[in-house]
N, C-alpha and C. Protein backbone atom coordinates (compact mmCIF):
# COMPACT_ATOMS: atom_id res chain seq x y z
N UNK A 1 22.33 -12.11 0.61
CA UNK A 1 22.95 -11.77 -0.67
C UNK A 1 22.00 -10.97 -1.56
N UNK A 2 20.53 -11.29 -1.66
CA UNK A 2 19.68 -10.32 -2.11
C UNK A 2 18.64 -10.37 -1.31
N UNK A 3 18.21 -9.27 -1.49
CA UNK A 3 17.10 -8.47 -0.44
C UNK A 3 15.97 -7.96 -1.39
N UNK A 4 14.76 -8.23 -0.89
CA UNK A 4 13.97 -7.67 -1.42
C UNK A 4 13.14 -6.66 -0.60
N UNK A 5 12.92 -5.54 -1.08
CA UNK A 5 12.13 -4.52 0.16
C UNK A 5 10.97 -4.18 -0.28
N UNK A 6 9.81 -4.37 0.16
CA UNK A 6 8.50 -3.90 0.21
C UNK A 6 8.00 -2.40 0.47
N UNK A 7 7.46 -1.72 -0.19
CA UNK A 7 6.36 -0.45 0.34
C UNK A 7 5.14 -0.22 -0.20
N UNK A 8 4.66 0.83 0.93
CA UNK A 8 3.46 1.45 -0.03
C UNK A 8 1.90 0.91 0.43
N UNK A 9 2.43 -0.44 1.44
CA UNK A 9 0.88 -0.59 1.81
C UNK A 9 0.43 0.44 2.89
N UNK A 10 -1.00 -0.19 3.21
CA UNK A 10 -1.15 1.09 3.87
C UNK A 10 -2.97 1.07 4.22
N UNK A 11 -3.61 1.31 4.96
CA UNK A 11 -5.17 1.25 4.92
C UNK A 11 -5.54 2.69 3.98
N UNK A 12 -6.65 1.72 3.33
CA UNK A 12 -7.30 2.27 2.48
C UNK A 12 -8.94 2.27 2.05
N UNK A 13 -9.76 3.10 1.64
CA UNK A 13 -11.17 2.63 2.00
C UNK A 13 -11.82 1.96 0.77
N UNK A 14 -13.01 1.27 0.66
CA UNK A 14 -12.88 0.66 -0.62
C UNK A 14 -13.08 1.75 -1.76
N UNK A 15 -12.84 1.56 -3.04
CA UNK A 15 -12.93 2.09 -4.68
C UNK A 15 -11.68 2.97 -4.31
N UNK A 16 -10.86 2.55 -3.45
CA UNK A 16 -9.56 3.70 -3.52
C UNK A 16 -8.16 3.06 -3.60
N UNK A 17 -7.18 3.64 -3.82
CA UNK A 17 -5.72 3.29 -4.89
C UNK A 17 -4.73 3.60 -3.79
N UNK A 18 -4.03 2.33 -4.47
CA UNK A 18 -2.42 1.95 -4.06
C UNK A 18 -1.15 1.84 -4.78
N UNK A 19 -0.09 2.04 -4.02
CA UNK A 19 0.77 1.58 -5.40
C UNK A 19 1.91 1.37 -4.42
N UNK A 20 2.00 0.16 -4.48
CA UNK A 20 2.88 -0.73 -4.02
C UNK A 20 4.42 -0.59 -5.47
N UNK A 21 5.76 -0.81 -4.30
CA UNK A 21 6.95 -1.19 -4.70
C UNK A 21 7.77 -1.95 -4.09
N UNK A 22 8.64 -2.65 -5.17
CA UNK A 22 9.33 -3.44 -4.12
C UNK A 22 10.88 -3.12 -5.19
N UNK A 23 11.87 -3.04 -4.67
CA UNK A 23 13.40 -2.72 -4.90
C UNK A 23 14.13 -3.90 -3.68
N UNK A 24 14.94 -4.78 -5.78
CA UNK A 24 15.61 -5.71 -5.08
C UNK A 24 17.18 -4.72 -5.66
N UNK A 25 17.70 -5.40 -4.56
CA UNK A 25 19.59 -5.22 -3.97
C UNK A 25 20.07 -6.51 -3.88
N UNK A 26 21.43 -6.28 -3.90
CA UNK A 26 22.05 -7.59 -3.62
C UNK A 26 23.48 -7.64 -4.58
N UNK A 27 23.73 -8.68 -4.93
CA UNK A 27 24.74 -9.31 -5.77
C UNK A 27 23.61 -9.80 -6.90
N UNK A 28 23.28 -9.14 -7.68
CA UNK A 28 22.11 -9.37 -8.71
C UNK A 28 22.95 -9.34 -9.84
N UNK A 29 22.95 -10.89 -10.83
CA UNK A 29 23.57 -10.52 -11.81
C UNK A 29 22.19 -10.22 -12.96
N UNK A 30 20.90 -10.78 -12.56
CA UNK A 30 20.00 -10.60 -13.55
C UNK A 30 18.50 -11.34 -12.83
N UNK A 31 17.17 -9.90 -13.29
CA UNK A 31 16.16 -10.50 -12.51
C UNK A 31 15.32 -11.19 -13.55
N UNK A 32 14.72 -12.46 -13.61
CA UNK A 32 14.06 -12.80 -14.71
C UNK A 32 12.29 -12.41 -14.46
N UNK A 33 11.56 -13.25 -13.93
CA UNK A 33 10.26 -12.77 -13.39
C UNK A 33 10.25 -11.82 -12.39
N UNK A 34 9.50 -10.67 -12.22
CA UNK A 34 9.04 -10.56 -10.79
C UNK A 34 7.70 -10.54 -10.53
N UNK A 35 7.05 -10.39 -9.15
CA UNK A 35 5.98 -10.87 -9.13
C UNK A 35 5.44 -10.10 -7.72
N UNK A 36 3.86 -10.55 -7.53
CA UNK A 36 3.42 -9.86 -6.23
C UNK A 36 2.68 -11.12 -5.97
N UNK A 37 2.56 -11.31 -4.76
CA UNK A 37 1.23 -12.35 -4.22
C UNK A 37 0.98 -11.90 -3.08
N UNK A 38 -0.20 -12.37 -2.67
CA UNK A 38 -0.52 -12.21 -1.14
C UNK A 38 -1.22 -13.01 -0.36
N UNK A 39 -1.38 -12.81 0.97
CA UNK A 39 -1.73 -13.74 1.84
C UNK A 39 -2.93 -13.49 2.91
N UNK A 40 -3.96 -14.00 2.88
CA UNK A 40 -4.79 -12.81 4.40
C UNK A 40 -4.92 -14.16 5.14
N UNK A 41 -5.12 -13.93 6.52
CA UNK A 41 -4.82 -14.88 7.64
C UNK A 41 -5.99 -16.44 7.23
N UNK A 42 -5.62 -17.15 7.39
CA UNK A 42 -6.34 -18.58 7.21
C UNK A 42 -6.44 -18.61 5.99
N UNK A 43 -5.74 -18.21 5.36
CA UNK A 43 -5.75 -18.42 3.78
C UNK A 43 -4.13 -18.96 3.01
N UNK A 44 -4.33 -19.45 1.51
CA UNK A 44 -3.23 -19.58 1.01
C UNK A 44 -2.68 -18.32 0.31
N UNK A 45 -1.29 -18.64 0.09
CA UNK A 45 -0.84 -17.42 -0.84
C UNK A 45 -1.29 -17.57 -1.99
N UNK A 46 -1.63 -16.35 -2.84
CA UNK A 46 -2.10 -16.26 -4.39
C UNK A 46 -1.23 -15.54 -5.00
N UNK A 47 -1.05 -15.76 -6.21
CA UNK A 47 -0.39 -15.15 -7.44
C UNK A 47 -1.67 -13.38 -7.23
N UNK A 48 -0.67 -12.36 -7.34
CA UNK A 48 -1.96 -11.25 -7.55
C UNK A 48 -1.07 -10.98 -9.30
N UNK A 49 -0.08 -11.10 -9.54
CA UNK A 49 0.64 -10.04 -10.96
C UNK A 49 1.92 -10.97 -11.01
N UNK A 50 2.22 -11.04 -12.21
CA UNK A 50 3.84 -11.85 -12.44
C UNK A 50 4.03 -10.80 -13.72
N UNK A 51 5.67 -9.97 -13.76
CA UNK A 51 6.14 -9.67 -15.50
C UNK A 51 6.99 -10.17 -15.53
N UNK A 52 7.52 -10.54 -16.88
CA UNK A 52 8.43 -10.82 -17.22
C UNK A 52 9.73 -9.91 -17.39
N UNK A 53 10.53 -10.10 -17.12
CA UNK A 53 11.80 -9.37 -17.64
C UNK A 53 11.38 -8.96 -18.70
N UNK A 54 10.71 -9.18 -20.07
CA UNK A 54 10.70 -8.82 -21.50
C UNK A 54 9.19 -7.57 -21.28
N UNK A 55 9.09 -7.53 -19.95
CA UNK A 55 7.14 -7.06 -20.02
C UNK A 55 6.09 -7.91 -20.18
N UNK A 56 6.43 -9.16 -20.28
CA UNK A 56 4.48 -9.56 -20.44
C UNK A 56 4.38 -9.80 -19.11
N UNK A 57 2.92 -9.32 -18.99
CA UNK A 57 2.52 -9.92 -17.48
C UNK A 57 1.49 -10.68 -17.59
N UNK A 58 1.27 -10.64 -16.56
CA UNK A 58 -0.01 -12.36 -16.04
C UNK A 58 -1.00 -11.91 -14.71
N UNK A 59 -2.28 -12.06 -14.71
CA UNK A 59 -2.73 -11.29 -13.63
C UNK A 59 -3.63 -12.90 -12.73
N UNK A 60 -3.81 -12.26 -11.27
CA UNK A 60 -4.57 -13.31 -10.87
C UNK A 60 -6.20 -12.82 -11.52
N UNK A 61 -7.47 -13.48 -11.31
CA UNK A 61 -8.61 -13.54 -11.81
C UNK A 61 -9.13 -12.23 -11.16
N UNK A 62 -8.95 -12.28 -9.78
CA UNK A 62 -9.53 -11.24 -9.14
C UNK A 62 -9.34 -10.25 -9.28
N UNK A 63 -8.14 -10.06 -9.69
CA UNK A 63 -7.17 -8.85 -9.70
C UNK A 63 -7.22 -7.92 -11.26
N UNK A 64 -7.75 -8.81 -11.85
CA UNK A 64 -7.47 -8.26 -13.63
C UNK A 64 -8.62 -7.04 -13.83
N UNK A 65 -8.10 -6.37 -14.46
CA UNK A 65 -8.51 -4.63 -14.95
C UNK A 65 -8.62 -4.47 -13.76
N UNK A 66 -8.19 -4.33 -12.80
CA UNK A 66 -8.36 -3.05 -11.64
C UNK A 66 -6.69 -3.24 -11.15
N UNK A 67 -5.57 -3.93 -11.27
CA UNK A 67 -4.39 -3.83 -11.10
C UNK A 67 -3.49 -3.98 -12.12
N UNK A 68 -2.15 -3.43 -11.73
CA UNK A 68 -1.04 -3.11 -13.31
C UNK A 68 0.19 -3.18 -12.49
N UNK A 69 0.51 -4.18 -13.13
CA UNK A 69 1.95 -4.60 -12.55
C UNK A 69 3.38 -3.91 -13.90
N UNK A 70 3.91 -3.47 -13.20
CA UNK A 70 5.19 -3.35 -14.13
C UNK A 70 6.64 -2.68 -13.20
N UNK A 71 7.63 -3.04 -14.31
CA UNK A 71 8.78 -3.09 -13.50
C UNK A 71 9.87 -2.12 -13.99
N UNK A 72 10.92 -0.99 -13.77
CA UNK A 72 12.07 -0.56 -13.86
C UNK A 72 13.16 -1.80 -13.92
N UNK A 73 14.34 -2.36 -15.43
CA UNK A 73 14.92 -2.96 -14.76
C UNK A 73 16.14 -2.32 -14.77
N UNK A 74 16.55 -0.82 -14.82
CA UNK A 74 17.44 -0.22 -14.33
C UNK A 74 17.29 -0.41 -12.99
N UNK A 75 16.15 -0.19 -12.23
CA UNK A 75 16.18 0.17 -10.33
C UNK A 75 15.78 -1.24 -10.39
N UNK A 76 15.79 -2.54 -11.36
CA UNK A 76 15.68 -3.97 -10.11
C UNK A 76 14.10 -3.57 -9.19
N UNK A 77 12.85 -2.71 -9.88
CA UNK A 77 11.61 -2.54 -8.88
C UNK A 77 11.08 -3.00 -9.98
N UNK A 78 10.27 -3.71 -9.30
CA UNK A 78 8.63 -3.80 -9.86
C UNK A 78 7.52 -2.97 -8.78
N UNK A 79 6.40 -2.87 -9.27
CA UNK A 79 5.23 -1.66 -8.69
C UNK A 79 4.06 -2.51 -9.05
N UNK A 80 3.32 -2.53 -8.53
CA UNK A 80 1.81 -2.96 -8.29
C UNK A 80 0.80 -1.86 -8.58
N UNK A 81 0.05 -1.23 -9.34
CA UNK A 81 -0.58 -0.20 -9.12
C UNK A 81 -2.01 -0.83 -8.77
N UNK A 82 -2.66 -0.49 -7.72
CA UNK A 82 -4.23 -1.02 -6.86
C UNK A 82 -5.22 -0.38 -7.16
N UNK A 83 -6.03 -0.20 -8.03
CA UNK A 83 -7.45 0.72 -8.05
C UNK A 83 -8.43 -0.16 -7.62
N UNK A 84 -9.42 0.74 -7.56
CA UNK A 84 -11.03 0.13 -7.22
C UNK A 84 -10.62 -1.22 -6.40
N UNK A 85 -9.87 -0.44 -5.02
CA UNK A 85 -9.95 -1.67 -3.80
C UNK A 85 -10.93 -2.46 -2.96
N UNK A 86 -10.85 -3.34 -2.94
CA UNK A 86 -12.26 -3.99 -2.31
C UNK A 86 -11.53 -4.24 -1.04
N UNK A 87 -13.11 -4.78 0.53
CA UNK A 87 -12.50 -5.59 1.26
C UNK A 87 -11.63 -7.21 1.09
N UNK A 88 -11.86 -7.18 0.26
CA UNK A 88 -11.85 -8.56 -0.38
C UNK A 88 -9.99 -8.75 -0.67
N UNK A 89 -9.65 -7.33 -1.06
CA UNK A 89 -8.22 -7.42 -0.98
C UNK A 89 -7.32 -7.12 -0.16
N UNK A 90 -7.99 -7.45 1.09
CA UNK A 90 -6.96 -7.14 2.48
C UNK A 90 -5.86 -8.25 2.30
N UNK A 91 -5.00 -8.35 2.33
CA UNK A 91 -3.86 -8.95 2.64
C UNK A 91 -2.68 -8.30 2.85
N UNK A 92 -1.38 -9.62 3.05
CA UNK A 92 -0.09 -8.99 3.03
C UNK A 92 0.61 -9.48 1.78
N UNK A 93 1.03 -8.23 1.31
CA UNK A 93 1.34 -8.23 -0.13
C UNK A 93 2.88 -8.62 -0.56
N UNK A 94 3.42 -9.75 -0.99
CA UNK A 94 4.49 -10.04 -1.00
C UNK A 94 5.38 -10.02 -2.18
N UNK A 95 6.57 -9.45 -2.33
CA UNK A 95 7.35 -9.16 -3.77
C UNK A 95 7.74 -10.68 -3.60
N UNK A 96 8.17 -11.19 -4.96
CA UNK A 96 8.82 -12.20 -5.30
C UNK A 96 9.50 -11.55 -6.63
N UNK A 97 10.76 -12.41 -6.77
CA UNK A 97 11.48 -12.17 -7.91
C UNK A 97 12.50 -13.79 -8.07
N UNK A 98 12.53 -13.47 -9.41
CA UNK A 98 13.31 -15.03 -9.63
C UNK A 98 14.85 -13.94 -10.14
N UNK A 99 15.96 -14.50 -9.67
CA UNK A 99 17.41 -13.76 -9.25
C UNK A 99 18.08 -15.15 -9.89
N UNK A 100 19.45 -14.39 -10.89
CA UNK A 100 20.22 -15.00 -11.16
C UNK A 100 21.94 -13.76 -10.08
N UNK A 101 22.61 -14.73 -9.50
CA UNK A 101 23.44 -13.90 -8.71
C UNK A 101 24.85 -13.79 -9.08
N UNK A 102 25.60 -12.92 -9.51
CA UNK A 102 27.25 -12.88 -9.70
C UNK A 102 27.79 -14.38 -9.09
N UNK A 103 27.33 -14.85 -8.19
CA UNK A 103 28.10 -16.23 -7.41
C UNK A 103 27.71 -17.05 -8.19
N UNK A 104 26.68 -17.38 -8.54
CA UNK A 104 26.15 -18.51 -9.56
C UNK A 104 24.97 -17.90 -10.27
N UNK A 105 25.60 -17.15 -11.64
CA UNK A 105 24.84 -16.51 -12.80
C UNK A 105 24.11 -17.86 -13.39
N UNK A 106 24.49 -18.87 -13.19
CA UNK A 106 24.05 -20.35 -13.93
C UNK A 106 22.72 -20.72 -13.64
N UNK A 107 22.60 -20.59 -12.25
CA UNK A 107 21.37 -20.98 -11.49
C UNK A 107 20.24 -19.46 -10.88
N UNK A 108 18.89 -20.27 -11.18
CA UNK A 108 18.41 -18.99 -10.83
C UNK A 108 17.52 -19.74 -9.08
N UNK A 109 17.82 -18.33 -8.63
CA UNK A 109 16.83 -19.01 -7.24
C UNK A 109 15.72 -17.49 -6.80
N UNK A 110 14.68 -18.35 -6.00
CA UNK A 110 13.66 -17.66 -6.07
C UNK A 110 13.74 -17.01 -4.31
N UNK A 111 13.17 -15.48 -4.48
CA UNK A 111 13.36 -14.47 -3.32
C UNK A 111 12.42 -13.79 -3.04
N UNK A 112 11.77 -13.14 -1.89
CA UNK A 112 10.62 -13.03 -1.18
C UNK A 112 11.27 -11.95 -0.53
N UNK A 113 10.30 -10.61 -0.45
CA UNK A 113 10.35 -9.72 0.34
C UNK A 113 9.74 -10.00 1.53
N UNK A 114 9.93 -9.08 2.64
CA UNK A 114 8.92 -9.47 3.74
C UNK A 114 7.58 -9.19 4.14
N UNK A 115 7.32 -8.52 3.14
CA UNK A 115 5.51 -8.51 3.16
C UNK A 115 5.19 -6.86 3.69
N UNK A 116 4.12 -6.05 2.81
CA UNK A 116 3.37 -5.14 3.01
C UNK A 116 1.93 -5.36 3.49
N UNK A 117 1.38 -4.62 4.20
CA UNK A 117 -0.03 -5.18 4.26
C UNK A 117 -0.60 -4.40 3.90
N UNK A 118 -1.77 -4.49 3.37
CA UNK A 118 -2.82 -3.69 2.60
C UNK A 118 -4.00 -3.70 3.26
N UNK A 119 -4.78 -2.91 4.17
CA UNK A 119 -6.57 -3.18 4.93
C UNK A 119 -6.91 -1.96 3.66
N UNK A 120 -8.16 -2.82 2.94
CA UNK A 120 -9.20 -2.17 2.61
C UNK A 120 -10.00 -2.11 3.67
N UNK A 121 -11.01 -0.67 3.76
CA UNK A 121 -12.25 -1.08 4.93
C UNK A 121 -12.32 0.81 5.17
N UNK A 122 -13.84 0.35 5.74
CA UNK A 122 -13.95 2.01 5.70
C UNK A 122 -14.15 2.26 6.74
């Protein structure tokens, strides 16, 4: 019923830029948060960026002044912009969005793209 689609990762060498998107579809009656996290193997998932529907965002620790999260909510995208990449930020980069749906505008439920991956490394 909604889909979330990932792009934009991609290898990259370190102190160099990305810019991740993700475009949700569906039966969307309204997106409230969206968000990015990621994952690198033997590890947990982390918060990297959350905005709000209204614009405020929230950054993870690692991530702050060198990434900028913001969102279109005509196109339902949010974008990740990546500078000054480290190895450190290899992962697979995952959209999340919290979705209220035409079937049940009442309830909101939470949705996951299927993941971009990002290799810093030179």
């Amino acid at each position: 019923q909604v889909q979330l689609v990932e792009s934009g990762g991609g290898l990259v060498q370190p102190g160099g830029s990305l810019r991740l998107s993700c475009a949700a579809s569906g039966s969307i009656f309204s997106i409230n948060d969206m968000g990015w996290y990621r994952q690198a193997p033997g590890k947990q998932r982390e918060l990297v960026a959350v905005v709000t529907r209204g614009g405020s965002t929230n950054y993870g620790d690692s991530v702050k002044d060198r990434f900028t999260i913001s969102r279109d909510n005509a196109k339902n995208t949010v974008y990740l912009q990546m500078n000054s990449l480290k190895p450190e930020d290899t992962a697979v980069y995952s959209c999340n969005a919290d979705v209220r749906t035409y079937d049940s505008p009442w309830r909101r439920k939470d949705y996951w793209g299927q993941g971009t991956q990002v290799t810093v490394s030179s």
